[in-house]
PDB file of N, CA and C in Angstrom:
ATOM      1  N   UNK A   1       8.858  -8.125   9.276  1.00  0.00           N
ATOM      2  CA  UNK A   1       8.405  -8.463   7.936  1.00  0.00           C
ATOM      3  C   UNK A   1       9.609  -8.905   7.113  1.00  0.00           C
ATOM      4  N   UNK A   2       9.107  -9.892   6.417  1.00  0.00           N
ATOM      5  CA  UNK A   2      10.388 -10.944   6.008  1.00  0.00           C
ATOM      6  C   UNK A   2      10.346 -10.705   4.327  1.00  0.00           C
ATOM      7  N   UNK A   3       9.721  -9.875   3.920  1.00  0.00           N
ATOM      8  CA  UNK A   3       8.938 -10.065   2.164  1.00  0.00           C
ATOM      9  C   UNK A   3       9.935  -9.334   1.711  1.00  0.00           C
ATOM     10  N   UNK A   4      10.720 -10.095   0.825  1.00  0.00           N
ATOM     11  CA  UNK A   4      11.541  -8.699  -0.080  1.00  0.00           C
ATOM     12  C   UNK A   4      11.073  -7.935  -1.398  1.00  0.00           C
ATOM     13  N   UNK A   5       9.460  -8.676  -1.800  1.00  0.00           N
ATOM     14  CA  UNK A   5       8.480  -7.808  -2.294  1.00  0.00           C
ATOM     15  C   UNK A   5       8.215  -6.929  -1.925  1.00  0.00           C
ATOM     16  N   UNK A   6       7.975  -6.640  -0.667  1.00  0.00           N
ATOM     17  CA  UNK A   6       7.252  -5.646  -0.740  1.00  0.00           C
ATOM     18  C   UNK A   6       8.285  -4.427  -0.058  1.00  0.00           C
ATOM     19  N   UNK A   7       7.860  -3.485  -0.208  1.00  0.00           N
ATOM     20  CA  UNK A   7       8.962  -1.908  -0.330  1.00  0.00           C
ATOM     21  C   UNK A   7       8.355  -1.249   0.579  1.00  0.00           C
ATOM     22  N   UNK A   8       9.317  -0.870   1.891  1.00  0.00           N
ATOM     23  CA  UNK A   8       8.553  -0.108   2.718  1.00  0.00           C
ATOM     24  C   UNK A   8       9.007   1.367   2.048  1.00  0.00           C
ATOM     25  N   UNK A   9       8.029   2.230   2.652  1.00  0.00           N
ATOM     26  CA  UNK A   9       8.043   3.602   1.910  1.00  0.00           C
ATOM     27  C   UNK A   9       7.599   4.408   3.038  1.00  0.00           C
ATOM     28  N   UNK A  10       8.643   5.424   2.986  1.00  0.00           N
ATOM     29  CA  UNK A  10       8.765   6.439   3.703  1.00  0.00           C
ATOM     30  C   UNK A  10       7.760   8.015   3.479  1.00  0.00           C
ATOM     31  N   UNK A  11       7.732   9.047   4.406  1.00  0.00           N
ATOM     32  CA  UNK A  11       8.028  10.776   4.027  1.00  0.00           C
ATOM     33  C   UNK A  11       9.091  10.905   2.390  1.00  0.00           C
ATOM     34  N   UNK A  12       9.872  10.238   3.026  1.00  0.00           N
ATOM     35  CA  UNK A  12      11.269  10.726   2.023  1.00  0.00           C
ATOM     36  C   UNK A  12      11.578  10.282   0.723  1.00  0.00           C
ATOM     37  N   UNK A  13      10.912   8.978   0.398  1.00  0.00           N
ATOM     38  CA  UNK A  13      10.969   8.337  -0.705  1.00  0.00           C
ATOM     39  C   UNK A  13       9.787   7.688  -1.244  1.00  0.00           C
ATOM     40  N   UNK A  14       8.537   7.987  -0.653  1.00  0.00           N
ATOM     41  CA  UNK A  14       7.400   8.394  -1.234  1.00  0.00           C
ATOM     42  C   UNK A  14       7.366   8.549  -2.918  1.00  0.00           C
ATOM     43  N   UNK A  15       7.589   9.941  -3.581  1.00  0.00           N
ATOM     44  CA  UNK A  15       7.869  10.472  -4.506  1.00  0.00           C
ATOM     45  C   UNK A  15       8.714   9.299  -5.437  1.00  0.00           C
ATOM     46  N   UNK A  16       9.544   9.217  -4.884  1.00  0.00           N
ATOM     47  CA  UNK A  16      10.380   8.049  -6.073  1.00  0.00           C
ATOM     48  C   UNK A  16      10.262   6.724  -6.243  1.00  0.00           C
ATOM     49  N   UNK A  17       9.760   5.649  -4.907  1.00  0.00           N
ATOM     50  CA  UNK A  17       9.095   4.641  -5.536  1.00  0.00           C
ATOM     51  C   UNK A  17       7.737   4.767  -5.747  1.00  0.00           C
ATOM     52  N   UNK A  18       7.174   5.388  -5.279  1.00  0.00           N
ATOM     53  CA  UNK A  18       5.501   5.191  -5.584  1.00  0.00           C
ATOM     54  C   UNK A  18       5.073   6.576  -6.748  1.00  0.00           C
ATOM     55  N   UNK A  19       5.499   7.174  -6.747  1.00  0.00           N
ATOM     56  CA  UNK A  19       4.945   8.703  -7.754  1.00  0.00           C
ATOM     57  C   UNK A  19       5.283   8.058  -9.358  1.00  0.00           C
ATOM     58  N   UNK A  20       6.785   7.748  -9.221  1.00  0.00           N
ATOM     59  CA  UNK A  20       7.782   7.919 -10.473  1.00  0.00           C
ATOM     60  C   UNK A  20       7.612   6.713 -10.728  1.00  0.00           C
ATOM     61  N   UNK A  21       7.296   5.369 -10.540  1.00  0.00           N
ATOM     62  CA  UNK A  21       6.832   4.493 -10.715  1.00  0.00           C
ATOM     63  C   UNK A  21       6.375   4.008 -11.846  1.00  0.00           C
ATOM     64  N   UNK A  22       6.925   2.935 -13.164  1.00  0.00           N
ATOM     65  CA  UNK A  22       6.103   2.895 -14.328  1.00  0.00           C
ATOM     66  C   UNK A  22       5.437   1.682 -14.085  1.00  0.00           C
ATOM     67  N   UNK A  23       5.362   1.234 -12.612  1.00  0.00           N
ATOM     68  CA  UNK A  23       4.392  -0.007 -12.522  1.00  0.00           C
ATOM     69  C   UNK A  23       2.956   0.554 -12.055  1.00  0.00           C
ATOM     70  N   UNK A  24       2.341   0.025 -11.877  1.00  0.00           N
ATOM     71  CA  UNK A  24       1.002   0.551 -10.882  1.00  0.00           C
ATOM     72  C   UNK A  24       1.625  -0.053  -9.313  1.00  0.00           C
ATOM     73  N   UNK A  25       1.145   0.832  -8.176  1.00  0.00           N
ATOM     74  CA  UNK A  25       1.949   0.192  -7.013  1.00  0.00           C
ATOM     75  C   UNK A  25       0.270   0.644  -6.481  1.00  0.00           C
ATOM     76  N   UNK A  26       0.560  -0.624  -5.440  1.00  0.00           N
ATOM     77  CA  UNK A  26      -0.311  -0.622  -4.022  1.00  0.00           C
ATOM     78  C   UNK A  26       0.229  -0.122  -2.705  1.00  0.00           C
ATOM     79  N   UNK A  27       0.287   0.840  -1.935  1.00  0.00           N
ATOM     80  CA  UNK A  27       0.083   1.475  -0.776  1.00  0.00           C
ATOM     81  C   UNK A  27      -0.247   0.996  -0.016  1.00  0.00           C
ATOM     82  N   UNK A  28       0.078   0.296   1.112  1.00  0.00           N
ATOM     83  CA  UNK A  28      -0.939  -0.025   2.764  1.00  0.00           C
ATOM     84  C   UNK A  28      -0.652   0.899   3.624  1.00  0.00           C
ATOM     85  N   UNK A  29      -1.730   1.756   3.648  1.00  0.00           N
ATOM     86  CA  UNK A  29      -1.334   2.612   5.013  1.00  0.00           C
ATOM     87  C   UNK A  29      -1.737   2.159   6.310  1.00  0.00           C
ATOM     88  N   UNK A  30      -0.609   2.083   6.967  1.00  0.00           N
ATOM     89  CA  UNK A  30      -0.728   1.265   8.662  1.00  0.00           C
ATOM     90  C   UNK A  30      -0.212   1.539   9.387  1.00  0.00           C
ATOM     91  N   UNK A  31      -0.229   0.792  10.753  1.00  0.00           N
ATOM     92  CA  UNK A  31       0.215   1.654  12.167  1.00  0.00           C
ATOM     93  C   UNK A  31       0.282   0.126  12.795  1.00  0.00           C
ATOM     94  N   UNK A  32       1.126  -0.517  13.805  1.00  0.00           N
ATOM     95  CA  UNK A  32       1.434  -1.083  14.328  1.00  0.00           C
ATOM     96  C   UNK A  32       0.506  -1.568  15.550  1.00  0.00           C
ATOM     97  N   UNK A  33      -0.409  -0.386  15.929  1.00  0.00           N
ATOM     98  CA  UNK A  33      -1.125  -0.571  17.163  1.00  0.00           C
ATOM     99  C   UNK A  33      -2.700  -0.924  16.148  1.00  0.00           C
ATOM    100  N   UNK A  34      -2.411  -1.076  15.105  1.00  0.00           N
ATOM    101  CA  UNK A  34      -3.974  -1.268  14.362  1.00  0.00           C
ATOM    102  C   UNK A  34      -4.176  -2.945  14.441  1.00  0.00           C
ATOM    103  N   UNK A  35      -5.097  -3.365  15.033  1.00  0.00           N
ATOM    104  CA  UNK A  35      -5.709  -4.397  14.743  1.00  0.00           C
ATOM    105  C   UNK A  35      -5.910  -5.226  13.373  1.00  0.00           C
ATOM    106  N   UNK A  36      -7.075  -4.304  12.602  1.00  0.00           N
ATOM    107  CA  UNK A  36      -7.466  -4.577  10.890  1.00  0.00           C
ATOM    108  C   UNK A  36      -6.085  -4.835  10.055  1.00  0.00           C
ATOM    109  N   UNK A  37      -4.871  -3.749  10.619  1.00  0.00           N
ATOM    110  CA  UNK A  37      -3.645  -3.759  10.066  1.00  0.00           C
ATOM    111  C   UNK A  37      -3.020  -4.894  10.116  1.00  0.00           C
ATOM    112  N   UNK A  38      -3.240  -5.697  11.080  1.00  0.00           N
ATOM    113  CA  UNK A  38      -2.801  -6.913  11.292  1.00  0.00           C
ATOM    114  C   UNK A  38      -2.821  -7.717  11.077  1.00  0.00           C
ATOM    115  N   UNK A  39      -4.241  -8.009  10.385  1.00  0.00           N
ATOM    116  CA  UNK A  39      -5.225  -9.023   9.611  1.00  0.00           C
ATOM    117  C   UNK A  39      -4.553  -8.829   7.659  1.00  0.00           C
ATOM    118  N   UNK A  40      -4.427  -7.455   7.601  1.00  0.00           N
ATOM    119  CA  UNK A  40      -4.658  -7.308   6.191  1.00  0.00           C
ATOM    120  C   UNK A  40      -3.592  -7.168   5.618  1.00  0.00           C
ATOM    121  N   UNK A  41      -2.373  -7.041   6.496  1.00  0.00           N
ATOM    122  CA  UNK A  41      -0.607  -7.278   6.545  1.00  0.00           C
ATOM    123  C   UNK A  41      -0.194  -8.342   5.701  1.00  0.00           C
ATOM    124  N   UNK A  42      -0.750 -10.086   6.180  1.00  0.00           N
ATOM    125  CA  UNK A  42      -0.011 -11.072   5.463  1.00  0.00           C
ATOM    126  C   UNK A  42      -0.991 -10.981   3.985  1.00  0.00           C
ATOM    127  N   UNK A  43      -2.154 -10.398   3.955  1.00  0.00           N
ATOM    128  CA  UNK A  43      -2.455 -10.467   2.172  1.00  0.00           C
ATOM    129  C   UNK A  43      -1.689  -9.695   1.754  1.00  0.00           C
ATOM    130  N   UNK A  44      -1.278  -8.228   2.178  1.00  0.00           N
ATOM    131  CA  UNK A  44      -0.426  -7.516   1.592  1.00  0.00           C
ATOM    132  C   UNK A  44       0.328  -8.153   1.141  1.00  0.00           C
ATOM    133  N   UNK A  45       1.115  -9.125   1.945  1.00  0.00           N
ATOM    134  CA  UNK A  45       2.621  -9.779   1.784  1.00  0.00           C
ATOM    135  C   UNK A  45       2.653 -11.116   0.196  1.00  0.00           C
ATOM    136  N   UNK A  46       0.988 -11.530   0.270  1.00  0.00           N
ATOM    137  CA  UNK A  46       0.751 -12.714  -0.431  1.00  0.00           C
ATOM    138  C   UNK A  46       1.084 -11.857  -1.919  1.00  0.00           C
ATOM    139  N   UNK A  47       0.242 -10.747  -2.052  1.00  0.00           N
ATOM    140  CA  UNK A  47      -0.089  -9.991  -3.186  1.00  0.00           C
ATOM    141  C   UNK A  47       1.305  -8.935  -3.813  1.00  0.00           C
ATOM    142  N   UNK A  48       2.106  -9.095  -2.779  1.00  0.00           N
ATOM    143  CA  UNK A  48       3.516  -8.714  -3.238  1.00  0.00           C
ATOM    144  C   UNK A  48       4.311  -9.903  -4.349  1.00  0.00           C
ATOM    145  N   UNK A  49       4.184 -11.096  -3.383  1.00  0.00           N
ATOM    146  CA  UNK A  49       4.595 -12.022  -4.319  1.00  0.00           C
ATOM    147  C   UNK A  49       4.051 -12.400  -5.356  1.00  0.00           C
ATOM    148  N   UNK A  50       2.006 -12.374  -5.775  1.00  0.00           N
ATOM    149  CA  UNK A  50       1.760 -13.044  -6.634  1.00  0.00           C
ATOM    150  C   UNK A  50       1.692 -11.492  -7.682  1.00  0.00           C
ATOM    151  N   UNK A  51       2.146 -10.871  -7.097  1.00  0.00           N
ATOM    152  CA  UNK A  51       2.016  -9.087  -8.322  1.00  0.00           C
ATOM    153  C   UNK A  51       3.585  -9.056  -9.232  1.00  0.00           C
ATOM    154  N   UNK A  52       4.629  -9.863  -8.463  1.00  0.00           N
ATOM    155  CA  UNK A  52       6.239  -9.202  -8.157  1.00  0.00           C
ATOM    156  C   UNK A  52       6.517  -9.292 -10.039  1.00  0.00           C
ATOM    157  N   UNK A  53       7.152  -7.861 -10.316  1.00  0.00           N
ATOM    158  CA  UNK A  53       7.378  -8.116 -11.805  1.00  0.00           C
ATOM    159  C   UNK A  53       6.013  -7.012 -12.610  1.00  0.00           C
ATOM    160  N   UNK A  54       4.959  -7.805 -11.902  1.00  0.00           N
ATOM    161  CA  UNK A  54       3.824  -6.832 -12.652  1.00  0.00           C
ATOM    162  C   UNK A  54       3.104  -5.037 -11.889  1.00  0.00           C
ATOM    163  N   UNK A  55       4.115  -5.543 -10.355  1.00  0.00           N
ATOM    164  CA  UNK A  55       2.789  -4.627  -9.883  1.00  0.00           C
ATOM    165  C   UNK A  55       3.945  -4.074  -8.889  1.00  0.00           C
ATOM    166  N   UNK A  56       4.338  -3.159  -8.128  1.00  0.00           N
ATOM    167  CA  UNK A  56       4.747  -2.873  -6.804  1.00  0.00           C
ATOM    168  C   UNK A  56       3.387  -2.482  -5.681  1.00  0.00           C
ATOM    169  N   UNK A  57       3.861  -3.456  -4.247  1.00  0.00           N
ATOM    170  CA  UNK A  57       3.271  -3.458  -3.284  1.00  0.00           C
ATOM    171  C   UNK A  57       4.221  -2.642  -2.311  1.00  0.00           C
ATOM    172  N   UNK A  58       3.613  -2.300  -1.494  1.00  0.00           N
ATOM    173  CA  UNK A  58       4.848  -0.884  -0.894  1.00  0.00           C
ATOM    174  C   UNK A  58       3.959  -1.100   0.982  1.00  0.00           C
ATOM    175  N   UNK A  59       4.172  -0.590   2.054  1.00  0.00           N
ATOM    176  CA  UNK A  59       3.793  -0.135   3.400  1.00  0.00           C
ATOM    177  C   UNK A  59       4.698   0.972   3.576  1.00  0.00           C
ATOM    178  N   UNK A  60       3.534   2.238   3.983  1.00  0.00           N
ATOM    179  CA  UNK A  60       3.675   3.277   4.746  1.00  0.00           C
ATOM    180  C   UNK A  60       3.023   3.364   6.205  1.00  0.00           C
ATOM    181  N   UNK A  61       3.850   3.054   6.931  1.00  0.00           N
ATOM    182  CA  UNK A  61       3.645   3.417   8.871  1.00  0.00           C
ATOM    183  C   UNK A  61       3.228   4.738   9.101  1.00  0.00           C
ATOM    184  N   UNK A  62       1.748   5.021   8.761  1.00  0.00           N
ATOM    185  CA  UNK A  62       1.268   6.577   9.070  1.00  0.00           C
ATOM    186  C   UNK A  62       1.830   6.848  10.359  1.00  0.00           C
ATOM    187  N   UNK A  63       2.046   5.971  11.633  1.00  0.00           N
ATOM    188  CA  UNK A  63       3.111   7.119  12.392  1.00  0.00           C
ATOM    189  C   UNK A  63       4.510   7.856  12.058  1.00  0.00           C
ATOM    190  N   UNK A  64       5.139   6.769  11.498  1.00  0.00           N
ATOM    191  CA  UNK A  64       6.502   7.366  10.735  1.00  0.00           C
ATOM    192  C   UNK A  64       6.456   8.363   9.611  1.00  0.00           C
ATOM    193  N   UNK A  65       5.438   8.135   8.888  1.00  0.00           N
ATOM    194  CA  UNK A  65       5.688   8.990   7.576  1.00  0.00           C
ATOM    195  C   UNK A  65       3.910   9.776   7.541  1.00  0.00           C
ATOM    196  N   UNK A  66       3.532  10.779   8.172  1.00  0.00           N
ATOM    197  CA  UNK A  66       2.220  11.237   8.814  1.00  0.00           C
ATOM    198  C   UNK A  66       2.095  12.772   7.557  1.00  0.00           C
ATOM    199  N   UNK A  67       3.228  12.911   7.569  1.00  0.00           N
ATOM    200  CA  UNK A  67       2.924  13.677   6.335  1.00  0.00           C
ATOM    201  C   UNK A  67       2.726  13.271   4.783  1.00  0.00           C
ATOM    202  N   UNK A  68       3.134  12.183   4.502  1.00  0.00           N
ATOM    203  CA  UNK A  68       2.574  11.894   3.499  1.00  0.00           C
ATOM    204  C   UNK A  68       1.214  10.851   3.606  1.00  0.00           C
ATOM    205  N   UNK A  69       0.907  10.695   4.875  1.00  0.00           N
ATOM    206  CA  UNK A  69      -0.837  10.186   5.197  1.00  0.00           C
ATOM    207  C   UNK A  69      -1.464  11.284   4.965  1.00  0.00           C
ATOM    208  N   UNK A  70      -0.963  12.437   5.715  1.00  0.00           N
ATOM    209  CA  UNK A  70      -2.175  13.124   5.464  1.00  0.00           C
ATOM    210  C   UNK A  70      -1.955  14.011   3.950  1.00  0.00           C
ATOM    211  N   UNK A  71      -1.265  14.083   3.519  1.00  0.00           N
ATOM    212  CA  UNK A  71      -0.815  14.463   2.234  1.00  0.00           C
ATOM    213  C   UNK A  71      -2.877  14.018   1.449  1.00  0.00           C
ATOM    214  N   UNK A  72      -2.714  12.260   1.517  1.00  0.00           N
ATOM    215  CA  UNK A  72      -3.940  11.745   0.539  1.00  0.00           C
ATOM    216  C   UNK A  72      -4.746  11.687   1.891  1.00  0.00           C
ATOM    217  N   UNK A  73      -4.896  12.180   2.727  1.00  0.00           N
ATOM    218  CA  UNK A  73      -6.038  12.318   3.715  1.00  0.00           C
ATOM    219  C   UNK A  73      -6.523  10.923   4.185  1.00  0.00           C
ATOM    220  N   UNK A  74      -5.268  10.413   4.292  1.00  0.00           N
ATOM    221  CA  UNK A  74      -5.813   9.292   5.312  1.00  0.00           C
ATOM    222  C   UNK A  74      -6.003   9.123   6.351  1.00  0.00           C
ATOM    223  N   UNK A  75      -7.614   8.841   7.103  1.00  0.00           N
ATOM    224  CA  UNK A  75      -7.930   9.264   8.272  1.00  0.00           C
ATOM    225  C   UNK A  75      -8.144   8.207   8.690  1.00  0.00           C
ATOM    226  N   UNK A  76      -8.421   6.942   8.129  1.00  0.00           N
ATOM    227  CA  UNK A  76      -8.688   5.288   8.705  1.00  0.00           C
ATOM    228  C   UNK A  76      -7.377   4.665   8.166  1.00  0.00           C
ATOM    229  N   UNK A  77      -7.077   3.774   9.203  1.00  0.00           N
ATOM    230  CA  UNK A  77      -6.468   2.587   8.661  1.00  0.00           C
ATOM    231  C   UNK A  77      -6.865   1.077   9.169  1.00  0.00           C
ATOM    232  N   UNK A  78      -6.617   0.132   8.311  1.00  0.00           N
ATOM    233  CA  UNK A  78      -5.509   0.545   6.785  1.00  0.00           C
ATOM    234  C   UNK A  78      -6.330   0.772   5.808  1.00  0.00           C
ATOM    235  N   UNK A  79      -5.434   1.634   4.885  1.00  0.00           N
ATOM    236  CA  UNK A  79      -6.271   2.150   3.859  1.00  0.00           C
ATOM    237  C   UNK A  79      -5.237   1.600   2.654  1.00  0.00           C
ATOM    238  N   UNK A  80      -6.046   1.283   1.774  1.00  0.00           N
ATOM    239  CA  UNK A  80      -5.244   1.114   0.408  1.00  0.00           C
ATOM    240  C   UNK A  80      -4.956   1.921  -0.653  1.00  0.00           C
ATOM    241  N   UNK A  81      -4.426   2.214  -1.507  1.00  0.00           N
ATOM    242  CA  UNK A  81      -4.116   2.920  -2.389  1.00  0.00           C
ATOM    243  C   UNK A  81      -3.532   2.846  -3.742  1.00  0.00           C
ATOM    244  N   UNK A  82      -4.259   2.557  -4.847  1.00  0.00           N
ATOM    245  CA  UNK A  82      -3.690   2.093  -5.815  1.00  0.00           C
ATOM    246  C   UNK A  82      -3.405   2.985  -6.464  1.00  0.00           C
ATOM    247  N   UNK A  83      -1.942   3.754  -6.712  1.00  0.00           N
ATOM    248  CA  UNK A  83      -1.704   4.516  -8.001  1.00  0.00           C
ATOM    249  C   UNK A  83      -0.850   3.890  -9.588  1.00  0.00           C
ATOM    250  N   UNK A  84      -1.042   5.200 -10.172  1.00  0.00           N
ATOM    251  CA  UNK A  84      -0.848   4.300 -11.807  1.00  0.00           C
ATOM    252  C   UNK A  84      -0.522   5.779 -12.456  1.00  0.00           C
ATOM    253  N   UNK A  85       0.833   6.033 -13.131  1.00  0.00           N
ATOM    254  CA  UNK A  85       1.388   7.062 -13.594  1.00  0.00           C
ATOM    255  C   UNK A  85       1.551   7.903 -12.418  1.00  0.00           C
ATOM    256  N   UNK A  86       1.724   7.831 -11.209  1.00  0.00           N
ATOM    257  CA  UNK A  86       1.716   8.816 -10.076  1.00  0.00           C
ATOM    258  C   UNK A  86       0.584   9.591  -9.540  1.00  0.00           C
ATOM    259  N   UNK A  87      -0.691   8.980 -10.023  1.00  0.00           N
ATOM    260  CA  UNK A  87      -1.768   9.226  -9.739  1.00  0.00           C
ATOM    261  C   UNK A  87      -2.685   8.229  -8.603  1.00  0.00           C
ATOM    262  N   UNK A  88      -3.548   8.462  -8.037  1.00  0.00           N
ATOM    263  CA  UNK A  88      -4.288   7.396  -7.373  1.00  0.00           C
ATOM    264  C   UNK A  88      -5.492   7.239  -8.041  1.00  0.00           C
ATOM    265  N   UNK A  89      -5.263   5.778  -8.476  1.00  0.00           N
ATOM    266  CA  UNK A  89      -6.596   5.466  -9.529  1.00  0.00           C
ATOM    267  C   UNK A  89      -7.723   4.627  -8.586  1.00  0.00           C
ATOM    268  N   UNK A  90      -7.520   4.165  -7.092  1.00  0.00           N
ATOM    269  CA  UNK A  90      -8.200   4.172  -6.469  1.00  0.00           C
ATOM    270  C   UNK A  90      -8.003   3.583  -4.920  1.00  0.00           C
ATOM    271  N   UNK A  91      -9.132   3.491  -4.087  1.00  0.00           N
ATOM    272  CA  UNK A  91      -9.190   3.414  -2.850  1.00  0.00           C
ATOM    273  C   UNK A  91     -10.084   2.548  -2.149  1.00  0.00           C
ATOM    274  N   UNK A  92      -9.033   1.816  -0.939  1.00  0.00           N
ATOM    275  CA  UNK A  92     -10.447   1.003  -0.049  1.00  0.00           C
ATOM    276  C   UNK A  92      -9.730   0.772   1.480  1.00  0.00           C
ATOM    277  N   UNK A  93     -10.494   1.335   2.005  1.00  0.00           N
ATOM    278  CA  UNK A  93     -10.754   1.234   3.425  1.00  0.00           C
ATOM    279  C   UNK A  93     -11.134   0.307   4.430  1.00  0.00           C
ATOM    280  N   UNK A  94     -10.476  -0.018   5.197  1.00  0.00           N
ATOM    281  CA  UNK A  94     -10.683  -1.242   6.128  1.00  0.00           C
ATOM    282  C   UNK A  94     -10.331  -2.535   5.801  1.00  0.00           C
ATOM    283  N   UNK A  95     -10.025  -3.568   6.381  1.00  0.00           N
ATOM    284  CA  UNK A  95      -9.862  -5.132   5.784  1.00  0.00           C
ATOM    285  C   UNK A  95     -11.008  -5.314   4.831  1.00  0.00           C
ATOM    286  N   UNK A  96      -9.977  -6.178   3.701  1.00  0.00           N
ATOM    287  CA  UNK A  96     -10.767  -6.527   2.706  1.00  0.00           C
ATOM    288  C   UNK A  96     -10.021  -7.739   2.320  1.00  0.00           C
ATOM    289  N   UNK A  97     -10.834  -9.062   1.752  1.00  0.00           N
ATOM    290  CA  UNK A  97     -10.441 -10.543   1.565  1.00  0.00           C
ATOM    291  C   UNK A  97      -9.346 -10.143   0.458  1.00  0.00           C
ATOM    292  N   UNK A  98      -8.530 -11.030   0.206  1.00  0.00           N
ATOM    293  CA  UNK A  98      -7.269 -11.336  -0.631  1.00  0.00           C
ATOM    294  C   UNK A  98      -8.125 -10.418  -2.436  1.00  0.00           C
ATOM    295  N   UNK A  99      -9.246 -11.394  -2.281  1.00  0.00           N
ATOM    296  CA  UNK A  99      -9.980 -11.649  -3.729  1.00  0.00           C
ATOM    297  C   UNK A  99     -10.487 -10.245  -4.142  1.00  0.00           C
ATOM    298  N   UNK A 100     -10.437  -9.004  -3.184  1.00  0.00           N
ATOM    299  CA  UNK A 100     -11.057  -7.529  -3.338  1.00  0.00           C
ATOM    300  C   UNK A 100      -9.547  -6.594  -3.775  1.00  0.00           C
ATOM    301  N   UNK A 101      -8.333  -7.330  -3.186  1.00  0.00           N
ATOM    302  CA  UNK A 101      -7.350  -6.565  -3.175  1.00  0.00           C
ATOM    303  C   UNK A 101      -6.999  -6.376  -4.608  1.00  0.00           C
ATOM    304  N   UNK A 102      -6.767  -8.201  -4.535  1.00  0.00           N
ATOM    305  CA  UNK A 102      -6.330  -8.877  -5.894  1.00  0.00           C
ATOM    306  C   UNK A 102      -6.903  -8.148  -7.644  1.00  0.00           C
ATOM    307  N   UNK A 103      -8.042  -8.023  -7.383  1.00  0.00           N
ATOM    308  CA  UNK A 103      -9.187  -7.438  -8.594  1.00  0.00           C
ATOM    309  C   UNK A 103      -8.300  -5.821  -8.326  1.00  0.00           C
ATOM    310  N   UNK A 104      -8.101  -5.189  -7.430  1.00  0.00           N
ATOM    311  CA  UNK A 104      -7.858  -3.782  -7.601  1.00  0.00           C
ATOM    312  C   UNK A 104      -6.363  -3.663  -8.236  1.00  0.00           C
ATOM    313  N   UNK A 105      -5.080  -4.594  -8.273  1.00  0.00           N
ATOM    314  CA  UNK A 105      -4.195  -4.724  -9.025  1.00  0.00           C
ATOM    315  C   UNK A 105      -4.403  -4.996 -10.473  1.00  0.00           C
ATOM    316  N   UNK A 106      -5.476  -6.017 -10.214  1.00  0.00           N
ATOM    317  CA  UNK A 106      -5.850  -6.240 -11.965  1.00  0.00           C
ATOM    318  C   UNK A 106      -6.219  -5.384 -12.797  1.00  0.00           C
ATOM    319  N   UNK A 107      -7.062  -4.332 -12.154  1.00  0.00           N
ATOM    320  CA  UNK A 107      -7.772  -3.048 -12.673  1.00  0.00           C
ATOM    321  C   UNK A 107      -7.144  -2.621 -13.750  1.00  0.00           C
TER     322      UNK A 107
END
């Protein structure tokens, strides 16, 4: 992955870009052996660039960082995750078109 939008995020730094955060950030939780993940990867990447400034877009590798998956009980991927003040203001599951992601940044 070539995007310098988007912020990969760890177990370890979880908490400080995505919690402490005064942007609203998007979450992709994914795994390498996921299919859907694969599909829903380059919108991630689109929506980094057309957010950059307004929004942080971030990927967490639920194999690498499994404690903070299951932390928000993520049991499918990819799963999305939009938080806002360090909260999660909401959620969507499975591939979804550019135009479903896009509306959940706007929120």
């Amino acid at each position: 992955m070539a995007n310098d939008n988007v912020i990969i995020v760890t177990d370890d730094n979880f908490d400080e870009v995505v919690l402490k955060s005064d942007q609203p950030v998007l979450v992709d939780f994914w795994a390498a052996w996921c299919g859907p993940c694969k599909m829903v990867g380059p919108i991630v990447e689109e929506l980094a660039d057309d957010f950059a400034g307004k929004a942080k877009v971030c990927k967490l590798n639920v194999d690498e960082a499994g404690r903070t998956a299951q932390a928000y009980g993520v049991m499918s991927i990819p799963t999305l995750i939009l938080f806002k003040n360090g909260e999660e203001k909401d959620r969507v599951v499975g591939f979804r078109p550019k135009s479903d992601l896009a509306r959940l940044l706007e929120s």
